[in-house]
Protein backbone atom coordinates (compact mmCIF):
# COMPACT_ATOMS: atom_id res chain seq x y z
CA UNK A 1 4.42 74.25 85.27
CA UNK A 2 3.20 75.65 82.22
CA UNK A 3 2.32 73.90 78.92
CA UNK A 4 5.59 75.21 76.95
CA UNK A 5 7.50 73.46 79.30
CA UNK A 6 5.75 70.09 79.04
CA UNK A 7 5.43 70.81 75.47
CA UNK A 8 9.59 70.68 75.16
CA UNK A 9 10.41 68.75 78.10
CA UNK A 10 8.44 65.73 79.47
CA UNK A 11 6.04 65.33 76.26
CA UNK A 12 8.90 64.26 74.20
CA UNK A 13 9.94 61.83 77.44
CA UNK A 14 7.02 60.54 77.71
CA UNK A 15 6.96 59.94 73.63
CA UNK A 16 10.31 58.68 73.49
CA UNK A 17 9.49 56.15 76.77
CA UNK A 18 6.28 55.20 74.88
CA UNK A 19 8.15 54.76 71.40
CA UNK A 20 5.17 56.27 70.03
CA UNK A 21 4.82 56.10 66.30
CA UNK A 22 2.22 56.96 63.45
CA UNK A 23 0.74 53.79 61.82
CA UNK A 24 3.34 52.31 58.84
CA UNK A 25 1.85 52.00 55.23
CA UNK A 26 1.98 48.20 55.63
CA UNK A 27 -0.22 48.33 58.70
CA UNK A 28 -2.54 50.91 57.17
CA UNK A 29 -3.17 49.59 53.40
CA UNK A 30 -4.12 46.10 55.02
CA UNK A 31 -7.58 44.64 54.21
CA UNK A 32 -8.19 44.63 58.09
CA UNK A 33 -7.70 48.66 58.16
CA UNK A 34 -10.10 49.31 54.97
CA UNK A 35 -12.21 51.76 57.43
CA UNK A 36 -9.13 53.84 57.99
CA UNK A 37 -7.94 54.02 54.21
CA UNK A 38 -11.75 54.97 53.59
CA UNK A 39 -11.68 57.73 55.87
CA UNK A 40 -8.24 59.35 54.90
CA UNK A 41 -10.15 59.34 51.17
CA UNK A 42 -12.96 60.95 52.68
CA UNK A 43 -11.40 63.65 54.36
CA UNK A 44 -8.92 64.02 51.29
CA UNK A 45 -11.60 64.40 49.19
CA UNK A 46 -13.55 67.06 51.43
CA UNK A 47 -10.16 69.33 50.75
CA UNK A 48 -8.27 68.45 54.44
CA UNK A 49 -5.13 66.92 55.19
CA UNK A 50 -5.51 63.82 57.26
CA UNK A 51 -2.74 62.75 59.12
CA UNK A 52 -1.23 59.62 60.98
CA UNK A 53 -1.69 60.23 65.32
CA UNK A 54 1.37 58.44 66.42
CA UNK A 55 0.29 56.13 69.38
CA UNK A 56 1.67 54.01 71.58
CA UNK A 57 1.54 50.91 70.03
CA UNK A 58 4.05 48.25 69.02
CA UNK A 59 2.93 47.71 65.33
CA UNK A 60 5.36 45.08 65.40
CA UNK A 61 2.32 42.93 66.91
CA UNK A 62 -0.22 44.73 64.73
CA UNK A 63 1.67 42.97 61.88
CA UNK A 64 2.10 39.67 63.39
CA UNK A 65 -1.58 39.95 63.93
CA UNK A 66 -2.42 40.69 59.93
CA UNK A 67 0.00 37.44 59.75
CA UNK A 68 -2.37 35.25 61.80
CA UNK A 69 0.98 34.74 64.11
CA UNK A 70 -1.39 35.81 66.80
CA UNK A 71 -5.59 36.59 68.17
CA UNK A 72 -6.51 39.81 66.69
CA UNK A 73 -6.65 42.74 69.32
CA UNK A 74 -5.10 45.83 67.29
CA UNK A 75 -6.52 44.73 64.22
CA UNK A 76 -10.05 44.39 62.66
CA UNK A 77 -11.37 40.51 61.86
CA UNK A 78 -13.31 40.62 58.77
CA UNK A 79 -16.44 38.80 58.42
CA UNK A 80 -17.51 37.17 55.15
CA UNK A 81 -20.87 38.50 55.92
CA UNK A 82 -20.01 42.38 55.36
């Protein structure tokens, strides 16, 4: 098999089975994802476009996570101590 058929075949099954998705805005511009909104600066400001991976990841518990519904896993905890 050669990559230009997994490219238009079984990559986007695999995504679609997955749901894969980039990370929302409300995810990203949370106080627990400060490194990433410091890093998309970064590489803004060194003149390249950064842009979102999509994963497989239900950022439906991501949020409920920033809403202390549930233990952090996805997201970062963030000390009072730096």
């Amino acid at each position: 098999m050669d990559y230009g058929q997994l490219a238009r075949t079984y990559y986007p099954r695999v995504a679609d089975m997955l749901q894969i998705a980039p990370i929302p805005d409300d995810v990203l511009y949370s106080k627990q994802y400060l490194s990433n909104q410091l890093f998309i600066k970064h590489i803004s400001a060194a003149g390249l476009t950064p842009f979102r991976v999509p994963m497989p990841i239900d950022w439906n518990f991501a949020r409920a996570e920033l809403r202390g519904l549930v233990k952090p896993s996805y997201t970062t905890v963030m000390s009072s101590t730096g």
